[in-house]
PDB file of N, CA and C in Angstrom:
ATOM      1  N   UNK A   1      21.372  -7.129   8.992  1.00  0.00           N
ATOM      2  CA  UNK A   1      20.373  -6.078   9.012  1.00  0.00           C
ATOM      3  C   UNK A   1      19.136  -6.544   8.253  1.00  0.00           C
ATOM      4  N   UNK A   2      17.920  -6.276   8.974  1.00  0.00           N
ATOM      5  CA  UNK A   2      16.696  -6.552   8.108  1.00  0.00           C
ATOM      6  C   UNK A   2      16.494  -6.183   6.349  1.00  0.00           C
ATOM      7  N   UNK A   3      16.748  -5.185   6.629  1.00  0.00           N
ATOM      8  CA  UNK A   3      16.409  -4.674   5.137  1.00  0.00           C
ATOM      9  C   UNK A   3      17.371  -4.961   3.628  1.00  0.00           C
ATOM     10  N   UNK A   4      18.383  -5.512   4.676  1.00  0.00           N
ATOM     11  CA  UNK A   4      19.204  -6.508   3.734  1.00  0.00           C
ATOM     12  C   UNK A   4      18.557  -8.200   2.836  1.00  0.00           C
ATOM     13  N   UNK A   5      17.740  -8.024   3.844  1.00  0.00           N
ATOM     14  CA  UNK A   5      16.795  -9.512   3.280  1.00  0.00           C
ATOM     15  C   UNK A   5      15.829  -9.043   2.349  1.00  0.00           C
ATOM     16  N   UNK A   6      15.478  -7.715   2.197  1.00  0.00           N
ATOM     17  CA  UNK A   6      14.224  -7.765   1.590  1.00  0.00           C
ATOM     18  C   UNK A   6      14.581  -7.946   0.146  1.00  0.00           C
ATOM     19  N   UNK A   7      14.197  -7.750  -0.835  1.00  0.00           N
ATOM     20  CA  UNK A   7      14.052  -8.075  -2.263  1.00  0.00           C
ATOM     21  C   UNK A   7      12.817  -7.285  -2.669  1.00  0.00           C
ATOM     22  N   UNK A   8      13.133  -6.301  -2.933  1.00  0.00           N
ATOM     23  CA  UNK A   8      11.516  -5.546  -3.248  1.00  0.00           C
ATOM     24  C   UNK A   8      10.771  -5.668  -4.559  1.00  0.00           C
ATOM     25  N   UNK A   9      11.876  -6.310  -5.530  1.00  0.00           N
ATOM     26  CA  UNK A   9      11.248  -6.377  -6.984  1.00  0.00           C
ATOM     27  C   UNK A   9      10.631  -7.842  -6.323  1.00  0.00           C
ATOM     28  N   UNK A  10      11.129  -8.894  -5.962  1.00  0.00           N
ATOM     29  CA  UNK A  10      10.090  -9.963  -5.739  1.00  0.00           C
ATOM     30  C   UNK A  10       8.907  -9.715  -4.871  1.00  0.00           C
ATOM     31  N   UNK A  11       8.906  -9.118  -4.090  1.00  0.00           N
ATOM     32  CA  UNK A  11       7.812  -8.502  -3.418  1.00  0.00           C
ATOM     33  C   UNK A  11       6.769  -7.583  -4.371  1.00  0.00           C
ATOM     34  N   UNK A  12       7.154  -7.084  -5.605  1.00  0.00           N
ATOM     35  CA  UNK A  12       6.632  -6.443  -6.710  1.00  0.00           C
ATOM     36  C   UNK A  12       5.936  -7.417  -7.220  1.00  0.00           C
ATOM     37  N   UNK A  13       6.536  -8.182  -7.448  1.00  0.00           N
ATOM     38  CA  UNK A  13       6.351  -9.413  -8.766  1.00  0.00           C
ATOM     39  C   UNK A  13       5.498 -10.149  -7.933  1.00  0.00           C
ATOM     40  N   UNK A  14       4.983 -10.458  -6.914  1.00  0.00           N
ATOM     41  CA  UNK A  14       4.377 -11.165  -5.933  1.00  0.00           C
ATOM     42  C   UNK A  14       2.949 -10.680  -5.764  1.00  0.00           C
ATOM     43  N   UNK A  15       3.124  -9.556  -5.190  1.00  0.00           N
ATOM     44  CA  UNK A  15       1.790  -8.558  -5.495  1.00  0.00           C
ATOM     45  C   UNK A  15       1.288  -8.437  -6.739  1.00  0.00           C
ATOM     46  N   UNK A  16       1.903  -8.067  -7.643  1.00  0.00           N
ATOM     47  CA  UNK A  16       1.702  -8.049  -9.016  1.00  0.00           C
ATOM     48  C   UNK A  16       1.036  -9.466  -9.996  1.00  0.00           C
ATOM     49  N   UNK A  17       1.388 -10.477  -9.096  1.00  0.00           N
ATOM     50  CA  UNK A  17       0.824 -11.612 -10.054  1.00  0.00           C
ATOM     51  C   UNK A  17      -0.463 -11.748  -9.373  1.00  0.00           C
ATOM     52  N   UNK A  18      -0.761 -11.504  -8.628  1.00  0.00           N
ATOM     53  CA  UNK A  18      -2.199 -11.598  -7.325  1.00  0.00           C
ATOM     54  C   UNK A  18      -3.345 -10.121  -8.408  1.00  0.00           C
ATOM     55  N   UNK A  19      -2.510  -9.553  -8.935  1.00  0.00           N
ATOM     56  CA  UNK A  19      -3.499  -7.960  -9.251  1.00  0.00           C
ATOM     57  C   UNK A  19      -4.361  -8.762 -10.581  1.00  0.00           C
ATOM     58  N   UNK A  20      -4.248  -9.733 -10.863  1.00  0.00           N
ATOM     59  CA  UNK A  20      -4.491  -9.981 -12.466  1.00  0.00           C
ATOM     60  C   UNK A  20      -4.447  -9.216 -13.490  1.00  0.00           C
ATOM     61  N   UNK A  21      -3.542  -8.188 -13.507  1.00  0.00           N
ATOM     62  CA  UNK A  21      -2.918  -7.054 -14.381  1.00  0.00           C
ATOM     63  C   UNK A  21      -2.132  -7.315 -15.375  1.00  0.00           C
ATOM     64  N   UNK A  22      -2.116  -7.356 -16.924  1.00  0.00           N
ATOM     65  CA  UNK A  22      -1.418  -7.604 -17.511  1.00  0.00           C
ATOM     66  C   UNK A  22      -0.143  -6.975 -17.776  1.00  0.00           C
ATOM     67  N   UNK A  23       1.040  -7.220 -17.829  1.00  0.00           N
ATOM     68  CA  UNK A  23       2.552  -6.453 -18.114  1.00  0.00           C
ATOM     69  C   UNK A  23       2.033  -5.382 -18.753  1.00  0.00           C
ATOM     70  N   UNK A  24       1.544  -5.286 -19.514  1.00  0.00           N
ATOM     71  CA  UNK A  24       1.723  -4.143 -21.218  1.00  0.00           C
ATOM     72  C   UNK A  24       0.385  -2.852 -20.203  1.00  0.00           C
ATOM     73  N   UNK A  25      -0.426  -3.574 -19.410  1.00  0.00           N
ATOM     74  CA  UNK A  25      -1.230  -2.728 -18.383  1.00  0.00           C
ATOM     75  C   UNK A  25      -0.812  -1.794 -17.399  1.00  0.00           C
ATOM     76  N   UNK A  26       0.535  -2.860 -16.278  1.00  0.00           N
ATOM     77  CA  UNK A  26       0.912  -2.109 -15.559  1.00  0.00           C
ATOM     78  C   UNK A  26       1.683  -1.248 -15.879  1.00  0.00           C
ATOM     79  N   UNK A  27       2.356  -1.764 -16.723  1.00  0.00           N
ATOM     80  CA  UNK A  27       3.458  -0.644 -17.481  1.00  0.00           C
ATOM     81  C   UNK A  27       2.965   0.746 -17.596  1.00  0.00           C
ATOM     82  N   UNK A  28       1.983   0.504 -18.801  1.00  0.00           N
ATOM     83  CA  UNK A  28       1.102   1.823 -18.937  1.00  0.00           C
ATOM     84  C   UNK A  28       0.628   2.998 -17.704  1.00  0.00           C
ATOM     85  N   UNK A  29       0.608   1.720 -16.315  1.00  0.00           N
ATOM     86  CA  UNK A  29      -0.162   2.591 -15.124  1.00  0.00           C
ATOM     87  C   UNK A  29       0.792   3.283 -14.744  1.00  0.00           C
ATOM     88  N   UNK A  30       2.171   2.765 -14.987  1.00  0.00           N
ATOM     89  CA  UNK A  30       3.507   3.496 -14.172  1.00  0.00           C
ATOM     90  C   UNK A  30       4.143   4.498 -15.431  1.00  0.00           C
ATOM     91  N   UNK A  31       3.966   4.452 -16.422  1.00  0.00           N
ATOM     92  CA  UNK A  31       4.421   5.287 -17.694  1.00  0.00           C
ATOM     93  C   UNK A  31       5.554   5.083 -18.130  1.00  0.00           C
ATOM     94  N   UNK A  32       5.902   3.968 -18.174  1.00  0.00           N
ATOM     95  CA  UNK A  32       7.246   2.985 -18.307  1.00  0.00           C
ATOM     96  C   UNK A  32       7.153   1.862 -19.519  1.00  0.00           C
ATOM     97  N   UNK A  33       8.096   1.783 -20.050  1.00  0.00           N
ATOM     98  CA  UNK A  33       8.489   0.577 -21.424  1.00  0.00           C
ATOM     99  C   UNK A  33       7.697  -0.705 -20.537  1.00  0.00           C
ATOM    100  N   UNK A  34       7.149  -1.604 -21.131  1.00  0.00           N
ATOM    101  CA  UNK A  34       7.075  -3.309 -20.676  1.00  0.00           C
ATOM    102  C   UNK A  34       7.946  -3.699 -20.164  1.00  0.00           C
ATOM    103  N   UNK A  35       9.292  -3.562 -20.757  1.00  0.00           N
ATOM    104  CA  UNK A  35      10.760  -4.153 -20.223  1.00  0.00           C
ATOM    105  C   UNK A  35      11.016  -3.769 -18.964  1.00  0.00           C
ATOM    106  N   UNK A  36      11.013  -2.733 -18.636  1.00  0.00           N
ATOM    107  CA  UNK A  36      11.441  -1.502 -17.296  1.00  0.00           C
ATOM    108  C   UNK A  36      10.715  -2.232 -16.268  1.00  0.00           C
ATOM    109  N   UNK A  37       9.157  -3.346 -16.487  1.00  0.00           N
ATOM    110  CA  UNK A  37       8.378  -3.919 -15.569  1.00  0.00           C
ATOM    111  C   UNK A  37       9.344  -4.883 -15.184  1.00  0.00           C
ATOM    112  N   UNK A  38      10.350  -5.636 -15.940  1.00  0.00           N
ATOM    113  CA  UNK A  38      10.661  -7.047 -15.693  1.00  0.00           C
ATOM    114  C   UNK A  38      12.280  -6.301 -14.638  1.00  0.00           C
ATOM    115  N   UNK A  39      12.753  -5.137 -15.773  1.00  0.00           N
ATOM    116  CA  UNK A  39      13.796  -4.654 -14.323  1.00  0.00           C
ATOM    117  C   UNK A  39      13.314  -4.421 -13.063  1.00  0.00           C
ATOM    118  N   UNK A  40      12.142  -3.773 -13.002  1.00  0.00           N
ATOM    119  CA  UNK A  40      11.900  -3.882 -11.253  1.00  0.00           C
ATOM    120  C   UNK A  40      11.476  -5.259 -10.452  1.00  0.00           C
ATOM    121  N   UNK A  41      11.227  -5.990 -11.499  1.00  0.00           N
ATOM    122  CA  UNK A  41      10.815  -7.426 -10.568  1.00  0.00           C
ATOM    123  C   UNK A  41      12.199  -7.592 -10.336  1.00  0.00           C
ATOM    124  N   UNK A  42      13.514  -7.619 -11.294  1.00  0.00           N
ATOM    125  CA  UNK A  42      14.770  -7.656 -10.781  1.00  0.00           C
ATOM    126  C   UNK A  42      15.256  -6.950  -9.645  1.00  0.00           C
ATOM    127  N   UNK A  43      15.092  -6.174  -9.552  1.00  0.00           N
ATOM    128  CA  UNK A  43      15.560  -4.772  -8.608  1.00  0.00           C
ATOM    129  C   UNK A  43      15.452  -5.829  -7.768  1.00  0.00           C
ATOM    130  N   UNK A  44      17.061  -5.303  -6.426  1.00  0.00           N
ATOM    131  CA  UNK A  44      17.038  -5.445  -5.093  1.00  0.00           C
ATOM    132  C   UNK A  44      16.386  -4.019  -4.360  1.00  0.00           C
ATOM    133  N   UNK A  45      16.961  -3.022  -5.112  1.00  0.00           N
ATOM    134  CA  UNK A  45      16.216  -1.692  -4.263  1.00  0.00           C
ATOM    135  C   UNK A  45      15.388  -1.100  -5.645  1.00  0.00           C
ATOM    136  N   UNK A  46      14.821   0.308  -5.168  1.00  0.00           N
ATOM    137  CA  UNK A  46      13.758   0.992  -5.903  1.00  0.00           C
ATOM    138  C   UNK A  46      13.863   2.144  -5.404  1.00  0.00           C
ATOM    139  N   UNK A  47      13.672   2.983  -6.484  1.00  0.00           N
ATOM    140  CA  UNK A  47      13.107   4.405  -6.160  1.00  0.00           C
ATOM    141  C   UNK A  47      12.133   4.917  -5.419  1.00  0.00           C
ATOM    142  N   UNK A  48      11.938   5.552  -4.191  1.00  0.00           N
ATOM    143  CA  UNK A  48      10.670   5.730  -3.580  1.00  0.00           C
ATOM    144  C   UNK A  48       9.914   5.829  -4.357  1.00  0.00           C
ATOM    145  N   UNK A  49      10.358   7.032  -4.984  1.00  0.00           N
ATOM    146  CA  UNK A  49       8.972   7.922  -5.668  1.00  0.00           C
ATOM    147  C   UNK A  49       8.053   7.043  -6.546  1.00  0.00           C
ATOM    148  N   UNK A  50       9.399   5.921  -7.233  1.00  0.00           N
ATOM    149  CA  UNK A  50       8.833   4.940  -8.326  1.00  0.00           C
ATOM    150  C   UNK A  50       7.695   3.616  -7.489  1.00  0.00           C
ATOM    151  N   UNK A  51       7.955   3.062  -6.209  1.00  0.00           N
ATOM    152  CA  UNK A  51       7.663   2.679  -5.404  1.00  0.00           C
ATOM    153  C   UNK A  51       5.875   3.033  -5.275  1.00  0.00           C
ATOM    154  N   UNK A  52       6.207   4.285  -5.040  1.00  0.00           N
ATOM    155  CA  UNK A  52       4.680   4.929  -4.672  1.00  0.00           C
ATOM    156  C   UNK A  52       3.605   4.684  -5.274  1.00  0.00           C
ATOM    157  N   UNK A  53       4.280   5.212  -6.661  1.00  0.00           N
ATOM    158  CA  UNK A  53       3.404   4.767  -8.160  1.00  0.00           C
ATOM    159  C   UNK A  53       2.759   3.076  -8.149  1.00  0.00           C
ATOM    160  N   UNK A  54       3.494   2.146  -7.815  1.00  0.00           N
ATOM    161  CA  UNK A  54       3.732   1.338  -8.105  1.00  0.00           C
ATOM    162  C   UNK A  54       2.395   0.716  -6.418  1.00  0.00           C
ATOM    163  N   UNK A  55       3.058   1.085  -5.553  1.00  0.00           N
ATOM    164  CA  UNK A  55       1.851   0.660  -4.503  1.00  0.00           C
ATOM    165  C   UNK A  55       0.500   1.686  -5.470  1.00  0.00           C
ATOM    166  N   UNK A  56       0.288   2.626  -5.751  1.00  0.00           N
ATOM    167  CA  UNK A  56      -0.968   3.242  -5.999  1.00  0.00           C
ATOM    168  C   UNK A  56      -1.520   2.357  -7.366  1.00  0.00           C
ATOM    169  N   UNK A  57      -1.014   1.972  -7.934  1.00  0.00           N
ATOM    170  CA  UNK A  57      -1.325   1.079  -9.555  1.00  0.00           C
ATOM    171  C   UNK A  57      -1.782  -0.464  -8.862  1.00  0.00           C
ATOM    172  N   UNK A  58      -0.979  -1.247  -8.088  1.00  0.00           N
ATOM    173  CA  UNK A  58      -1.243  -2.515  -7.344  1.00  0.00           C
ATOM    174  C   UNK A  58      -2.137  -2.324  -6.032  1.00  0.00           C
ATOM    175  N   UNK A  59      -2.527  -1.335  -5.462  1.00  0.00           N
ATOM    176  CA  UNK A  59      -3.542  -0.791  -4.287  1.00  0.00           C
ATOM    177  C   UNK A  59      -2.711  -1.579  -2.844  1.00  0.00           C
ATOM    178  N   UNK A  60      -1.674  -1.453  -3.216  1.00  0.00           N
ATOM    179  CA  UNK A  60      -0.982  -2.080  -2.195  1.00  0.00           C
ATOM    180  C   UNK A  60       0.147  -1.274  -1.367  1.00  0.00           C
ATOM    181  N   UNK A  61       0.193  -1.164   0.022  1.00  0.00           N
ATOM    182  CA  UNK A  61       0.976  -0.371   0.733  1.00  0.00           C
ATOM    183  C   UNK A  61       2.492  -0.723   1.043  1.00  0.00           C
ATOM    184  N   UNK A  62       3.285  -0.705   0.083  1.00  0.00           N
ATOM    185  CA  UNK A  62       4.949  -1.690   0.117  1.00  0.00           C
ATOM    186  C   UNK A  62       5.713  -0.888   1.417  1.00  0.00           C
ATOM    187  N   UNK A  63       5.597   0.390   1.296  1.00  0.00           N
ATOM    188  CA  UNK A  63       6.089   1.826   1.820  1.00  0.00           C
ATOM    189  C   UNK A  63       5.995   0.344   3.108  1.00  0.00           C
ATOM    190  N   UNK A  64       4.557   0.907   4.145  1.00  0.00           N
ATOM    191  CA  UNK A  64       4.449  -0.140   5.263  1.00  0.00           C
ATOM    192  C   UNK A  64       4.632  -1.451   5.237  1.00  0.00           C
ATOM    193  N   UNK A  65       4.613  -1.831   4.225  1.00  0.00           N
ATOM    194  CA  UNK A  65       4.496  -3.635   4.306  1.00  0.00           C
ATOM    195  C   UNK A  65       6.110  -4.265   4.459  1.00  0.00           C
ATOM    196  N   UNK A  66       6.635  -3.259   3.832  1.00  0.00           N
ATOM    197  CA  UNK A  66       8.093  -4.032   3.688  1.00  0.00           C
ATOM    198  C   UNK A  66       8.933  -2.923   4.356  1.00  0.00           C
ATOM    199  N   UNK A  67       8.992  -1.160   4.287  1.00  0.00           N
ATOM    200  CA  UNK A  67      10.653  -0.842   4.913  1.00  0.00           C
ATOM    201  C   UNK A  67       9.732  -0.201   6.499  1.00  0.00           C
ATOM    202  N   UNK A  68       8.669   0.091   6.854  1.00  0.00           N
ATOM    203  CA  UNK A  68       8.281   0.170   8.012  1.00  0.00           C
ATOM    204  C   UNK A  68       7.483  -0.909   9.026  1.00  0.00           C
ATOM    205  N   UNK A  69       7.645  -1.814   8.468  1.00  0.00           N
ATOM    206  CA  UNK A  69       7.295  -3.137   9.196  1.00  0.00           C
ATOM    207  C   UNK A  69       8.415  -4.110   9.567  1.00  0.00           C
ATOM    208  N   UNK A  70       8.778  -4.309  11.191  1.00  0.00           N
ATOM    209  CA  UNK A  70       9.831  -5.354  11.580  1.00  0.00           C
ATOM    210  C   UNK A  70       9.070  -6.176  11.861  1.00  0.00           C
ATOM    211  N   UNK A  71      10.372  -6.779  11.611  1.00  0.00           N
ATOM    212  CA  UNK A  71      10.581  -8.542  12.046  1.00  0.00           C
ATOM    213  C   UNK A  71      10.436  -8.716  13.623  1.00  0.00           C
ATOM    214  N   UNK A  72      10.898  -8.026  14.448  1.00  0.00           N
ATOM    215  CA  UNK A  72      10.579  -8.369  15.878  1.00  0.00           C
ATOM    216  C   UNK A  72       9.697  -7.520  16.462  1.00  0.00           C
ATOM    217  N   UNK A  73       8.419  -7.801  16.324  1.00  0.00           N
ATOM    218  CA  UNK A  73       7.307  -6.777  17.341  1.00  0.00           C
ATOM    219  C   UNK A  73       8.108  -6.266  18.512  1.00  0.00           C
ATOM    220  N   UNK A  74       8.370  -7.185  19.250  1.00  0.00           N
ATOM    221  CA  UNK A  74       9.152  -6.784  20.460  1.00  0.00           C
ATOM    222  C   UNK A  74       9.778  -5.371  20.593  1.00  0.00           C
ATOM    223  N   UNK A  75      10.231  -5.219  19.500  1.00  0.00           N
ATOM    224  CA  UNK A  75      11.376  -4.432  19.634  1.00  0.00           C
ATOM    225  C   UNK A  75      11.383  -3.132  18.798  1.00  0.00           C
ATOM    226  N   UNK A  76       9.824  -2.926  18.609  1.00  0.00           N
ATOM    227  CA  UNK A  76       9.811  -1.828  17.929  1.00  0.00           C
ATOM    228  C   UNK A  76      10.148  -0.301  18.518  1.00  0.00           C
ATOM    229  N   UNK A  77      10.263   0.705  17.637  1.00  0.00           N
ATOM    230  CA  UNK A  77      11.322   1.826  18.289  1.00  0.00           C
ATOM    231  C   UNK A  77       9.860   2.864  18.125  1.00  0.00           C
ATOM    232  N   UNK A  78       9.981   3.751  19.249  1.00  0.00           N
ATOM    233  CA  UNK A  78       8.667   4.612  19.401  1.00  0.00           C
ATOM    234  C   UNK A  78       8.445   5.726  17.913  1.00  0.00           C
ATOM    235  N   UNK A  79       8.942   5.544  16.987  1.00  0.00           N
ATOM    236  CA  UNK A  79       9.544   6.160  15.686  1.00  0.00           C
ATOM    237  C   UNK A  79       8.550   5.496  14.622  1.00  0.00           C
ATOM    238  N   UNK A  80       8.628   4.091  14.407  1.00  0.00           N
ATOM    239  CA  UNK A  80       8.085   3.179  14.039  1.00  0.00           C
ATOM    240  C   UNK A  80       6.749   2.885  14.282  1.00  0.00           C
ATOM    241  N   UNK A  81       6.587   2.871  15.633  1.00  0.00           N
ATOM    242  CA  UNK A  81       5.355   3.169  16.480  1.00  0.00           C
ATOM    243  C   UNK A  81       4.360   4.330  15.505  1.00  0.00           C
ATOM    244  N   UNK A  82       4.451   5.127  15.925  1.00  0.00           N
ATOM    245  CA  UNK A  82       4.086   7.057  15.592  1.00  0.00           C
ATOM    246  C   UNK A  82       3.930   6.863  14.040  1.00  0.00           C
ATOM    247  N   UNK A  83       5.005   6.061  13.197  1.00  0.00           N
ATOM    248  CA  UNK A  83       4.652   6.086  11.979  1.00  0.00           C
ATOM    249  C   UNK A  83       3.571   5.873  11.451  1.00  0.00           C
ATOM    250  N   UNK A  84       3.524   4.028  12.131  1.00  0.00           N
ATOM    251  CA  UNK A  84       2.437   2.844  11.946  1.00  0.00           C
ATOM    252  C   UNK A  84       0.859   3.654  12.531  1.00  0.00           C
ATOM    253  N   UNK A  85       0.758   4.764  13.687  1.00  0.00           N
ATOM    254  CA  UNK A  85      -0.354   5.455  14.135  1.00  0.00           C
ATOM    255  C   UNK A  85      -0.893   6.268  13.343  1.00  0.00           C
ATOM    256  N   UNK A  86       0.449   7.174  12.726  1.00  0.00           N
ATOM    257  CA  UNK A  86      -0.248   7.928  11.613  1.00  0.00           C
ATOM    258  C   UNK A  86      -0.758   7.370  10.193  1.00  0.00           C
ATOM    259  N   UNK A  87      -0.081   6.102   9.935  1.00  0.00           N
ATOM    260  CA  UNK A  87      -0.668   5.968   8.846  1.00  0.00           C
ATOM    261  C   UNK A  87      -2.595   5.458   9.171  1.00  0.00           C
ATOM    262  N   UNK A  88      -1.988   5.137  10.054  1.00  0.00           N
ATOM    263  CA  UNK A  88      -3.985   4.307  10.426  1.00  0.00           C
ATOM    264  C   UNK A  88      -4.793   5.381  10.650  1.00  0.00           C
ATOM    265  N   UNK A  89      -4.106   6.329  11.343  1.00  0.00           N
ATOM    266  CA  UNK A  89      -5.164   7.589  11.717  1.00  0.00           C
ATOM    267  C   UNK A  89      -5.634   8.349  10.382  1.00  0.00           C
ATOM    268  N   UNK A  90      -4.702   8.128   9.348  1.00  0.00           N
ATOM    269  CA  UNK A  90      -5.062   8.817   8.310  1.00  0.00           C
ATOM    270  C   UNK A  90      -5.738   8.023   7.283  1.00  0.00           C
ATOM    271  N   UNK A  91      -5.337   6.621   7.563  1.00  0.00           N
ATOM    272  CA  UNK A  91      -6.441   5.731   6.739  1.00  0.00           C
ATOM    273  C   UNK A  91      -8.099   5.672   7.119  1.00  0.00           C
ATOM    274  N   UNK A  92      -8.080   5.752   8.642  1.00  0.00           N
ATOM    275  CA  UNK A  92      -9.061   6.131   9.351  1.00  0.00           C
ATOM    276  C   UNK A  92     -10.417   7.099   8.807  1.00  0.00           C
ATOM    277  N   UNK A  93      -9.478   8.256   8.741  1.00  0.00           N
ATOM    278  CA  UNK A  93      -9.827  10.004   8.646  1.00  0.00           C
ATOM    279  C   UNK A  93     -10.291  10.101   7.127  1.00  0.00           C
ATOM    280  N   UNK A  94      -9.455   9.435   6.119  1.00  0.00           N
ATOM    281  CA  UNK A  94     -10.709   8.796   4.543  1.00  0.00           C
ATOM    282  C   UNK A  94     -11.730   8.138   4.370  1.00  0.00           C
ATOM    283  N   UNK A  95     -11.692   7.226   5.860  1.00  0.00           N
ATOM    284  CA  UNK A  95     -13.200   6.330   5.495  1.00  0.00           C
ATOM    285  C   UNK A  95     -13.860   7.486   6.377  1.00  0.00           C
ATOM    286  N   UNK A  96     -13.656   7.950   7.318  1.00  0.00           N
ATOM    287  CA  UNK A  96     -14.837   8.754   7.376  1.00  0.00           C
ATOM    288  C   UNK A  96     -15.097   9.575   6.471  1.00  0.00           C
ATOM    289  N   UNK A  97     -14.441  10.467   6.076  1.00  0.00           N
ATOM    290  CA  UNK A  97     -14.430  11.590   4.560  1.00  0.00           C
ATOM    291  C   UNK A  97     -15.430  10.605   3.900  1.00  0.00           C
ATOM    292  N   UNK A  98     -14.940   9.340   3.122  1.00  0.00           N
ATOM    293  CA  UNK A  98     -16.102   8.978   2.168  1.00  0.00           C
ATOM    294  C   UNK A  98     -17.422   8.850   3.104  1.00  0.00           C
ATOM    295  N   UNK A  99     -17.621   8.093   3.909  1.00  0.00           N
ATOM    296  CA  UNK A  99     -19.058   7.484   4.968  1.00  0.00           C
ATOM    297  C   UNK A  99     -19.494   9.104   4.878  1.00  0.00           C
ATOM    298  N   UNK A 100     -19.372   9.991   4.993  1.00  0.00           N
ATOM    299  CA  UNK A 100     -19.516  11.767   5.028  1.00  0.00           C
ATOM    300  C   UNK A 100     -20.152  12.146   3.667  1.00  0.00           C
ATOM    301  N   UNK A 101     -19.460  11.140   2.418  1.00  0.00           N
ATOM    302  CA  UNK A 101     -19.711  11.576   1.086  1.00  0.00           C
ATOM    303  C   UNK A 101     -21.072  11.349   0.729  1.00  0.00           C
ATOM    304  N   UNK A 102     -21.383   9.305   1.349  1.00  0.00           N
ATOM    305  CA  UNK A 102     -22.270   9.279   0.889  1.00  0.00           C
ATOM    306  C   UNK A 102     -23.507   9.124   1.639  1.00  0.00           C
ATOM    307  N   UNK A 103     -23.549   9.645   2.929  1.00  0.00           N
ATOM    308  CA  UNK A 103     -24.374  10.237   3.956  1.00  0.00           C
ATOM    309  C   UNK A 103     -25.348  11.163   2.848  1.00  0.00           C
ATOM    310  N   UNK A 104     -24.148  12.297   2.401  1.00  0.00           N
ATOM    311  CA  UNK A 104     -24.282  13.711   1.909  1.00  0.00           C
ATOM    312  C   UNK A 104     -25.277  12.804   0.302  1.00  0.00           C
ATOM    313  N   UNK A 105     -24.483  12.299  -0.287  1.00  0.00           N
ATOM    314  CA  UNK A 105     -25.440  11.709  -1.491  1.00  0.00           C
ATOM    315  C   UNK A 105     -26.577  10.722  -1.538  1.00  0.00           C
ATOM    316  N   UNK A 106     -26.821  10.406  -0.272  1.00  0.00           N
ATOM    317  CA  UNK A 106     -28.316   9.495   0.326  1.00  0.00           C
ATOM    318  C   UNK A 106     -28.063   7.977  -0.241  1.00  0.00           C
ATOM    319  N   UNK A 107     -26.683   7.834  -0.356  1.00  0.00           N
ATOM    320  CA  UNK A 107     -26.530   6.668  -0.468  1.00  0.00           C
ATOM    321  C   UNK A 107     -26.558   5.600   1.057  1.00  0.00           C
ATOM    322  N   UNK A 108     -26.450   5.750   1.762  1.00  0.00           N
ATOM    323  CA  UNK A 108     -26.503   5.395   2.901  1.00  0.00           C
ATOM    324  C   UNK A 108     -27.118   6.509   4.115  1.00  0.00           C
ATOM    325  N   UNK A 109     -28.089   6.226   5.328  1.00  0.00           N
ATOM    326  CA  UNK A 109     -28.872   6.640   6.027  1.00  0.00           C
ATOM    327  C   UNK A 109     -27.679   6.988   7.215  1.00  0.00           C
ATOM    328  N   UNK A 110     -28.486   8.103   8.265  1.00  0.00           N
ATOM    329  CA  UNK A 110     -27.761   8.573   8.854  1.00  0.00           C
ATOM    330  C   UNK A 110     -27.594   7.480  10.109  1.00  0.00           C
ATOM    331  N   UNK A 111     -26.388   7.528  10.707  1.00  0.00           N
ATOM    332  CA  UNK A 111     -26.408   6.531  11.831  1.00  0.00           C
ATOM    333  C   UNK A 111     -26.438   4.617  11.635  1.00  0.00           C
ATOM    334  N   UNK A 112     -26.373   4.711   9.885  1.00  0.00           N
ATOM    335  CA  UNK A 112     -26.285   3.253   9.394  1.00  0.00           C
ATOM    336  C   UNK A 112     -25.114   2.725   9.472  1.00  0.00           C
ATOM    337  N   UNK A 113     -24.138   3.424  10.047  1.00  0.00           N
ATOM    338  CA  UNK A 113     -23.196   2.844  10.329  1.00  0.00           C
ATOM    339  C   UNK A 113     -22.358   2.584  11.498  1.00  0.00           C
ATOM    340  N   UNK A 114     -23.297   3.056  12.796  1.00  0.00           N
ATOM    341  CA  UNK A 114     -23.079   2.668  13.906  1.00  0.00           C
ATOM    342  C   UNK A 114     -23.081   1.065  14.134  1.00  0.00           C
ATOM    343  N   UNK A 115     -23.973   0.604  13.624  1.00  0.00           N
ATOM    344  CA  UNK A 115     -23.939  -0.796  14.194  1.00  0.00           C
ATOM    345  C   UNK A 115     -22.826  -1.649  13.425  1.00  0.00           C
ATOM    346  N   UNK A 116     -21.925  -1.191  13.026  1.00  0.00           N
ATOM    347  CA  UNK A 116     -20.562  -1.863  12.305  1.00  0.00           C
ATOM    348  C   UNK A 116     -19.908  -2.506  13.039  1.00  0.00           C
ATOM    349  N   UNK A 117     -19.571  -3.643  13.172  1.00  0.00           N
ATOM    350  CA  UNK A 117     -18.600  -4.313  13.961  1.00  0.00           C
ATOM    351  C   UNK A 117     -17.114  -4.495  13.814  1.00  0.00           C
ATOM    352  N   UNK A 118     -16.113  -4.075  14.575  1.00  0.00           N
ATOM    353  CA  UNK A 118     -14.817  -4.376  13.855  1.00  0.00           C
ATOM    354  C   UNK A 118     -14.478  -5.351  14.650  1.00  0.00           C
ATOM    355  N   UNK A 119     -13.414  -6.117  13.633  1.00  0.00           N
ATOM    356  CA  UNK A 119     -13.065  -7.389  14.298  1.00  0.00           C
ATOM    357  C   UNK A 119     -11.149  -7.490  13.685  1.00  0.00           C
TER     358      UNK A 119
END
């Protein structure tokens, strides 16, 4: 089974050395001892909830990156699908909210962001 391979504290510890965040920092961001940092780099599994914290402190999406993302495109299940849509539609639906914010605060002109290219 896939999710038998994963290792989510190394996947922690991975992201985490990329944040240039110091231990005694992240700790603080999650409201946890220093030590409690080095058990989750141990951890095979994790607490969602603790998880969450932990993508919102590293700006990183684990939730998608690691238990809703397979290994075989092929073979993804229309479940998975719908997930992966909503999360984009809703990542989507914030950049407009902000582009809206700073329309509204004249930080940027109206229609300055039509000519955006995505690639």
């Amino acid at each position: 089974m896939y999710y038998d391979e994963i290792h989510i504290g190394e996947k922690i510890q991975f992201v985490f050395n990329q944040s240039g965040l110091a231990v005694s920092q992240f700790a603080r961001m999650l409201g946890v001892q220093r030590t409690r940092i080095y058990t989750i780099f141990d951890s095979k599994t994790i607490d969602t909830d603790l998880l969450c914290k932990i993508s919102d402190a590293l700006h990183y999406d684990f939730l998608t990156e690691v238990y809703l993302k397979k290994r075989d495109t092929n073979n993804q299940n229309p479940t998975s699908i719908n997930i992966q849509f909503k999360v984009l539609s809703e990542n989507l639906a914030d950049f407009i909210k902000s582009v809206d914010k700073l329309k509204k605060a004249g930080v940027i002109e109206e229609g300055a962001m039509t000519n955006l290219a995505f690639g």
